[in-house]
N, C-alpha and C. Protein backbone atom coordinates (compact mmCIF):
# COMPACT_ATOMS: atom_id res chain seq x y z
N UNK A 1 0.82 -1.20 0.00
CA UNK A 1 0.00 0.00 0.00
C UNK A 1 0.86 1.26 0.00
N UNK A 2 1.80 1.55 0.84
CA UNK A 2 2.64 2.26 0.81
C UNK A 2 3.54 2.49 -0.26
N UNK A 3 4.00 1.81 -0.96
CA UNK A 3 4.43 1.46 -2.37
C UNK A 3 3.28 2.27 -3.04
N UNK A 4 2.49 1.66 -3.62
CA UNK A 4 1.51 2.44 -4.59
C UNK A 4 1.56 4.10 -4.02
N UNK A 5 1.30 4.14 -2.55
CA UNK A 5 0.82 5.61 -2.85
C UNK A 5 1.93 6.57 -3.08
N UNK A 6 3.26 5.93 -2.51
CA UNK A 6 4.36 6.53 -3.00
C UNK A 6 4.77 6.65 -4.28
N UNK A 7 4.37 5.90 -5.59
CA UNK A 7 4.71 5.98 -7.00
C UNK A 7 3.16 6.74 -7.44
N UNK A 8 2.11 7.07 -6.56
CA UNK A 8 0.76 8.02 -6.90
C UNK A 8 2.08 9.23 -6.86
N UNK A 9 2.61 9.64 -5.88
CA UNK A 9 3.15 10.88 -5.48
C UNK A 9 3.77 10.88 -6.53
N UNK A 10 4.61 10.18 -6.75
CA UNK A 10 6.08 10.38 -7.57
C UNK A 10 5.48 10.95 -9.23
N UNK A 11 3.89 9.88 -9.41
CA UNK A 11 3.19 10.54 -10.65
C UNK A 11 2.89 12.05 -10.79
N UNK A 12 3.09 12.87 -9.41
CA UNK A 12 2.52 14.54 -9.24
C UNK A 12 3.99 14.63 -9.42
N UNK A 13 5.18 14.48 -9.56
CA UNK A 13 6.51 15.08 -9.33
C UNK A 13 6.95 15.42 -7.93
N UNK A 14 6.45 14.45 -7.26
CA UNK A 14 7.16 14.52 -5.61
C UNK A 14 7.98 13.95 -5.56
N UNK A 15 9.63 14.19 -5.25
CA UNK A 15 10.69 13.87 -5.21
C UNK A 15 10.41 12.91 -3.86
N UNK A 16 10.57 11.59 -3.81
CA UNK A 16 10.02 10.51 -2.78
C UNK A 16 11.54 10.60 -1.78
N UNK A 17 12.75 11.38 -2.60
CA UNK A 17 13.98 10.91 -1.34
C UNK A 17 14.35 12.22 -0.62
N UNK A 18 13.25 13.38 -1.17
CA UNK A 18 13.17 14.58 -0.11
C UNK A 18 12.05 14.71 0.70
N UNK A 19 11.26 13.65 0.71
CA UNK A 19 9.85 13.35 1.59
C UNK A 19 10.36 12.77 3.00
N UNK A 20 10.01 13.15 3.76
CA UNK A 20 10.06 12.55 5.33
C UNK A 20 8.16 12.35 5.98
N UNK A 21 8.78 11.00 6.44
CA UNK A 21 7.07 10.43 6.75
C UNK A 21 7.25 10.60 8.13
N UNK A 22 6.26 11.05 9.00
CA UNK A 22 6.75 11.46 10.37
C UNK A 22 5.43 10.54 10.89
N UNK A 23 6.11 9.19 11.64
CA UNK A 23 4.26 8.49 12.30
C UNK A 23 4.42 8.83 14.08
N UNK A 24 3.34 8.35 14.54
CA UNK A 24 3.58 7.59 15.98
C UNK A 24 4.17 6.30 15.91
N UNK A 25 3.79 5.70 17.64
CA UNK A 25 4.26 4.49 17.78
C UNK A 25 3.05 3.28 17.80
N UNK A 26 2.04 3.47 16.94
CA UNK A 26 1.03 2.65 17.00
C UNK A 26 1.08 1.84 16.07
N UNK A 27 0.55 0.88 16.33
CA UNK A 27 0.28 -0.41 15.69
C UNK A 27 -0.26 -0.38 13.98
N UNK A 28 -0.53 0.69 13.87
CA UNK A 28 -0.70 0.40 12.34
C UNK A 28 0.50 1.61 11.29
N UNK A 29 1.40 1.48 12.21
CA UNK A 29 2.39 2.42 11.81
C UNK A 29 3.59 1.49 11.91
N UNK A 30 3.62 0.99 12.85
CA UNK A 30 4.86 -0.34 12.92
C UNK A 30 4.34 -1.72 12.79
N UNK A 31 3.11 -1.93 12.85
CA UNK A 31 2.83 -3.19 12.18
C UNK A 31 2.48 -3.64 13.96
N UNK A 32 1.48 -5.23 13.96
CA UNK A 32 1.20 -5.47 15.31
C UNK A 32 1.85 -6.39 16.22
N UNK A 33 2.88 -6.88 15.15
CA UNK A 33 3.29 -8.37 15.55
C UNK A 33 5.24 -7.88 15.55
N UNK A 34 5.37 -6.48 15.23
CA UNK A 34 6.61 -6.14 15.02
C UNK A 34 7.32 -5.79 16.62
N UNK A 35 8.19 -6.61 17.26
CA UNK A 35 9.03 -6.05 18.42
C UNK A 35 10.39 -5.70 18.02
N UNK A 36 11.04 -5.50 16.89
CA UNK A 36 12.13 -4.55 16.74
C UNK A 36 11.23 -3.65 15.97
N UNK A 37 11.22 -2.49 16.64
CA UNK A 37 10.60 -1.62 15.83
C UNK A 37 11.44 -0.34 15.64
N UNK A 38 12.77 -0.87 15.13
CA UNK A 38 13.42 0.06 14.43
C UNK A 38 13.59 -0.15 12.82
N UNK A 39 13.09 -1.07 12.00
CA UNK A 39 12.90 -1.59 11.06
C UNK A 39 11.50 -2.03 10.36
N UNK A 40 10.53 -1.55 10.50
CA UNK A 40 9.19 -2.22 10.59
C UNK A 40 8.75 -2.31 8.69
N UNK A 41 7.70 -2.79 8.75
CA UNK A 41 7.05 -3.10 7.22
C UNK A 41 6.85 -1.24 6.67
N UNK A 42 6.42 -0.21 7.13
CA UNK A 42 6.43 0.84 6.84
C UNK A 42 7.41 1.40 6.53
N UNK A 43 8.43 0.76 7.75
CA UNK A 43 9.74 1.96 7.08
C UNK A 43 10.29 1.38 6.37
N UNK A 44 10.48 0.08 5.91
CA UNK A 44 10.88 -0.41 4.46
C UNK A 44 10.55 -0.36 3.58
N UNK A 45 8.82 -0.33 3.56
CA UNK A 45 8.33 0.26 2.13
C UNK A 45 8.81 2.17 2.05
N UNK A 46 8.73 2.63 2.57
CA UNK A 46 8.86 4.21 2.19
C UNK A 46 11.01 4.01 2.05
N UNK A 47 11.95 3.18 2.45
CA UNK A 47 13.49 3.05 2.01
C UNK A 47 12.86 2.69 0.83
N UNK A 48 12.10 1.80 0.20
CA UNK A 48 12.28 1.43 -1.20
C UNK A 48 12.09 2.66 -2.03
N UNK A 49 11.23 3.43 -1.93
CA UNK A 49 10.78 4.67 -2.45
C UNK A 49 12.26 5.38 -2.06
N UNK A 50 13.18 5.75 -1.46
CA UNK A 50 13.95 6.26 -0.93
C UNK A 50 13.74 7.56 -0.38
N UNK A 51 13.15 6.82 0.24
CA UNK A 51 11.75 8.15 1.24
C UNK A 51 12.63 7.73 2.68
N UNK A 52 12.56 8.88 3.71
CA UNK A 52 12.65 8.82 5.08
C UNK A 52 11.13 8.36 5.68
N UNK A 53 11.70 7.35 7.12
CA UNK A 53 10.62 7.49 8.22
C UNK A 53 10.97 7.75 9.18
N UNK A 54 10.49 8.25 9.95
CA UNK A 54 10.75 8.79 11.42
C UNK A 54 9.54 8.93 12.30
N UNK A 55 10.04 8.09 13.23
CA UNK A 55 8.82 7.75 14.40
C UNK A 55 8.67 8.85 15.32
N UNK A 56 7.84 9.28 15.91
CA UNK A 56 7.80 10.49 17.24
C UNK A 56 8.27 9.38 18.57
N UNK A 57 9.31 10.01 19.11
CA UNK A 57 9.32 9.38 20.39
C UNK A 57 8.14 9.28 21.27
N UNK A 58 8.38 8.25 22.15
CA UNK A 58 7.37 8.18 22.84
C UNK A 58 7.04 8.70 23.93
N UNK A 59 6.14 9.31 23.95
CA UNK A 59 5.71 10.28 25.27
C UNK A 59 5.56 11.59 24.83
N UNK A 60 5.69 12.01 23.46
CA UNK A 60 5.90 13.37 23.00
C UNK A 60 4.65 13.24 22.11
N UNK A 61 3.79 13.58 22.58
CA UNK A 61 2.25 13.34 21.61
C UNK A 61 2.33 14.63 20.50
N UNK A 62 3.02 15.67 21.33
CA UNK A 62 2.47 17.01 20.57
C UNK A 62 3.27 16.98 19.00
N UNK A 63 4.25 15.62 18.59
CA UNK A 63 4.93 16.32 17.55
C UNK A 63 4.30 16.19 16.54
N UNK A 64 2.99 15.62 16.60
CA UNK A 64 2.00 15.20 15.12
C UNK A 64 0.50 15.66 15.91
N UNK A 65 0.86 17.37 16.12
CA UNK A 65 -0.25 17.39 16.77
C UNK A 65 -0.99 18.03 16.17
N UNK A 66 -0.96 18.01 14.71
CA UNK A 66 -2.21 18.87 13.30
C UNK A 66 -2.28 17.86 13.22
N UNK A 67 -1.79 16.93 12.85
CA UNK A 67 -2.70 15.44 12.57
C UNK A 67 -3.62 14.76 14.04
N UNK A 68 -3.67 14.78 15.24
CA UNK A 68 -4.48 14.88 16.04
C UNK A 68 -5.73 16.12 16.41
N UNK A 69 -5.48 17.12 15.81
CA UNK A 69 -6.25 18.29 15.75
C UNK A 69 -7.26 18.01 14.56
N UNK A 70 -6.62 17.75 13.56
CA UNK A 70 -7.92 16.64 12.54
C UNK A 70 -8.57 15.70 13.09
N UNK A 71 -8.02 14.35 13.48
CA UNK A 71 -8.42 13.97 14.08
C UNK A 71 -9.92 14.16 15.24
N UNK A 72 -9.50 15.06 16.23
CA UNK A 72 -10.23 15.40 17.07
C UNK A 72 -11.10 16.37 16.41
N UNK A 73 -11.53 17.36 15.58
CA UNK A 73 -12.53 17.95 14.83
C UNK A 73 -13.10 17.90 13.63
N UNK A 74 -12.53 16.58 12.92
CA UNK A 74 -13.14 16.28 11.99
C UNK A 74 -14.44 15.54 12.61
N UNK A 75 -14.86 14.90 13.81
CA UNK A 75 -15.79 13.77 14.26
C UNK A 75 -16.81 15.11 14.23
N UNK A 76 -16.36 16.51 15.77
CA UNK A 76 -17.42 17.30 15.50
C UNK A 76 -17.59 18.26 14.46
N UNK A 77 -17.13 18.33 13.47
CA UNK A 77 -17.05 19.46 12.00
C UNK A 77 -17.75 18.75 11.18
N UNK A 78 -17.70 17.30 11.22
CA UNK A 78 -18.50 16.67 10.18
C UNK A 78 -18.77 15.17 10.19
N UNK A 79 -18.48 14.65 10.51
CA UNK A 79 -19.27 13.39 10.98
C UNK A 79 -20.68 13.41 11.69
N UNK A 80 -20.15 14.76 13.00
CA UNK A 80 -21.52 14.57 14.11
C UNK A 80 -22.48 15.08 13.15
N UNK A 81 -22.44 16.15 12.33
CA UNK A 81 -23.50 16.76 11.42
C UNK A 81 -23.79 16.37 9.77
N UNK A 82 -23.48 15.51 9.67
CA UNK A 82 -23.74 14.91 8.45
C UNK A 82 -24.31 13.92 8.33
N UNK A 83 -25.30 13.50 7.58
CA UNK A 83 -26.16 12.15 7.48
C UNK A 83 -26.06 12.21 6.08
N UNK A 84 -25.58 10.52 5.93
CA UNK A 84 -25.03 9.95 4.28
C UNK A 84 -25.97 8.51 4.07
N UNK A 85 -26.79 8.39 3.30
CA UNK A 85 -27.78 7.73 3.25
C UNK A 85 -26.94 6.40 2.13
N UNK A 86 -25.00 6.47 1.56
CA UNK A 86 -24.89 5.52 1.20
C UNK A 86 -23.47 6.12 0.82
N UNK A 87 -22.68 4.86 0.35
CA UNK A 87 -21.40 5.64 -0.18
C UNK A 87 -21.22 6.81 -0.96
N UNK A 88 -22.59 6.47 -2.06
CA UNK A 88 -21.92 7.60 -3.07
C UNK A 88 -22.36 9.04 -2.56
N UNK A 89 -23.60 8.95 -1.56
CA UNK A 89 -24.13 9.97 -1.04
C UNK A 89 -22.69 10.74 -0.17
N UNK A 90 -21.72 9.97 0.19
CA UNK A 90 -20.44 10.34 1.13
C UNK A 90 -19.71 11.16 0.21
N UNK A 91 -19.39 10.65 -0.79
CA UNK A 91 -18.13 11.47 -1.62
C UNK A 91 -18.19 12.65 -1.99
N UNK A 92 -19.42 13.24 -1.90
CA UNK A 92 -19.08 14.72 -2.75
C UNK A 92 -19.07 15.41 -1.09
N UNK A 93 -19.92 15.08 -0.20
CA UNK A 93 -19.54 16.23 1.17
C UNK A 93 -18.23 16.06 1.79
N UNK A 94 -17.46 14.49 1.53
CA UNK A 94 -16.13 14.56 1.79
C UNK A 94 -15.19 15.32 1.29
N UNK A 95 -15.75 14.96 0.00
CA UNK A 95 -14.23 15.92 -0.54
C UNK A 95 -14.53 17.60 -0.30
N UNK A 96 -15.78 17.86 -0.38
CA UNK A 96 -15.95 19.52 -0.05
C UNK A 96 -15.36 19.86 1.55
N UNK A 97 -15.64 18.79 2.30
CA UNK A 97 -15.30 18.89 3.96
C UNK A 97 -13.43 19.08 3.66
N UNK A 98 -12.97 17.97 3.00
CA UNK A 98 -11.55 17.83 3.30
C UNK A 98 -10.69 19.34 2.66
N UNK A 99 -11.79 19.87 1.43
CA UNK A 99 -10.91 21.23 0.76
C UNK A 99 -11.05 22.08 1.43
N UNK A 100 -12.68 22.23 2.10
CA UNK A 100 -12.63 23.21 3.39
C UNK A 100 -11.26 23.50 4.31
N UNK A 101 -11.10 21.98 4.94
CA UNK A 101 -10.33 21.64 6.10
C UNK A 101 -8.82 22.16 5.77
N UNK A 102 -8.25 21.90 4.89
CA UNK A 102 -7.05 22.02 3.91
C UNK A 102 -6.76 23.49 3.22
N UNK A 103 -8.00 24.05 3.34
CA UNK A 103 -7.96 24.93 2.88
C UNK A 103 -8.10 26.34 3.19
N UNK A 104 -9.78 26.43 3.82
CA UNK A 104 -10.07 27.20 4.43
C UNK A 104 -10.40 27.52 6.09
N UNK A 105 -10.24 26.79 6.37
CA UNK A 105 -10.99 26.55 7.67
C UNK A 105 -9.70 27.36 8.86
N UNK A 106 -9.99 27.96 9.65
CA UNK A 106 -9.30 28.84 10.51
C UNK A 106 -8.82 28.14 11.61
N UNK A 107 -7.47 28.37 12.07
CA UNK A 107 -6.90 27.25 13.08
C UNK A 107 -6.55 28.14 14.05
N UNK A 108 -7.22 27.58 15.71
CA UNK A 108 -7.36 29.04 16.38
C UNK A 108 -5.58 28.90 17.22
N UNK A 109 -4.80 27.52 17.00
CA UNK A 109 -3.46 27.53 17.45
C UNK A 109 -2.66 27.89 16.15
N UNK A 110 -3.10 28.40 15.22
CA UNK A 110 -1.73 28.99 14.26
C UNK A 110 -2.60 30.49 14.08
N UNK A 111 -2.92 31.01 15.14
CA UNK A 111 -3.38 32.46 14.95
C UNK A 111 -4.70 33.11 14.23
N UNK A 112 -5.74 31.84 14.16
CA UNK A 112 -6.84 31.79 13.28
C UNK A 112 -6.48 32.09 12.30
N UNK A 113 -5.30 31.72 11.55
CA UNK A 113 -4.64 32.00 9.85
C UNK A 113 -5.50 30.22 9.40
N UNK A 114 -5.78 30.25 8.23
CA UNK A 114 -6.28 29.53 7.66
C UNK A 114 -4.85 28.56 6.64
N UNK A 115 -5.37 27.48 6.40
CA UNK A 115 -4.12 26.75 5.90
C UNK A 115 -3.34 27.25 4.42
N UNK A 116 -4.07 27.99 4.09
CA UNK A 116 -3.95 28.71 2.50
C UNK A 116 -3.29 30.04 3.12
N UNK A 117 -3.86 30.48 3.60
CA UNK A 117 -2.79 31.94 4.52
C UNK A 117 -1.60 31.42 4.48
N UNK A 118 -1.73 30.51 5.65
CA UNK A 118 0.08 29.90 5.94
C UNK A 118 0.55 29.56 4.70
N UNK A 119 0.29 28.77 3.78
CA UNK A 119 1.05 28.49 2.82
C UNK A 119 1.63 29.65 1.43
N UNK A 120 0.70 30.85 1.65
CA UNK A 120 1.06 31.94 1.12
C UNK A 120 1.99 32.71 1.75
N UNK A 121 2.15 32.86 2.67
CA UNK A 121 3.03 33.34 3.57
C UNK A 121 4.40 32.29 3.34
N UNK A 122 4.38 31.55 2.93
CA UNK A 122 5.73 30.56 2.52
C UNK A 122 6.31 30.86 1.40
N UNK A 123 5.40 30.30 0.18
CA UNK A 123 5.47 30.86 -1.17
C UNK A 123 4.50 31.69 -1.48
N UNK A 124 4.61 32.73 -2.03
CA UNK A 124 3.37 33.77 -2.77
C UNK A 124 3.41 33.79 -4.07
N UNK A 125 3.97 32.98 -4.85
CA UNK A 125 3.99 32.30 -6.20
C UNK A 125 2.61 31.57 -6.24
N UNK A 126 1.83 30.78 -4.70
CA UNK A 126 0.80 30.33 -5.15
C UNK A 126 -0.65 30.97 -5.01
N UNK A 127 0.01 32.02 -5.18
CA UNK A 127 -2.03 33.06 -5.08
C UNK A 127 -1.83 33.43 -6.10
């Protein structure tokens, strides 16, 4: 799986050996049955890609803490308020939810700047 989505990337022109994959220490990040977990099924598929992985130590929750901030407000932003009567009924409010999220939506720990702010503020080549 990791394989494929890494040669999806590589199809946009993402250089896969200047990518760094940053996980936790959970079980579907090192695999469930893995006790050296300095080598796991993840971080060998992303070396084949000649991609970096790098685990967050443990006890340091905050270093993947926009990916827990999704996490934790995607359930009330849109799950709790959405009723999907079937798959296909899911796909079009997902993807409008996720461009919102990605896009517009105001983050009150990066200064209520929105994710398109910040990224203009990086490069301004993209407005």
């Amino acid at each position: 799986m990791v394989r494929q989505k890494g040669l999806y990337l590589q199809g946009w022109g993402v250089e896969m050996a200047k990518l760094t994959s940053q996980t936790d220490n959970g079980p579907e990040s090192i695999g469930y049955f893995h006790h050296n977990r300095t080598q796991d099924g993840f971080g060998k598929d992303l070396a084949s890609l000649y991609s970096r992985h790098r685990k967050v130590p443990p006890g340091h929750w905050s270093y993947n803490s926009d990916l827990q901030t999704l996490q934790a407000t995607i359930e009330l932003d849109f799950y709790d308020l959405e009723n999907f009567e079937g798959l296909k009924d899911f796909h079009s409010p997902v993807a409008s939810y996720q461009a919102y999220y990605n896009l517009s939506r105001p983050n009150m720990n990066k200064g209520y700047q929105t994710p398109w702010q910040i990224i203009s503020k990086l490069d301004g080549n993209l407005i």
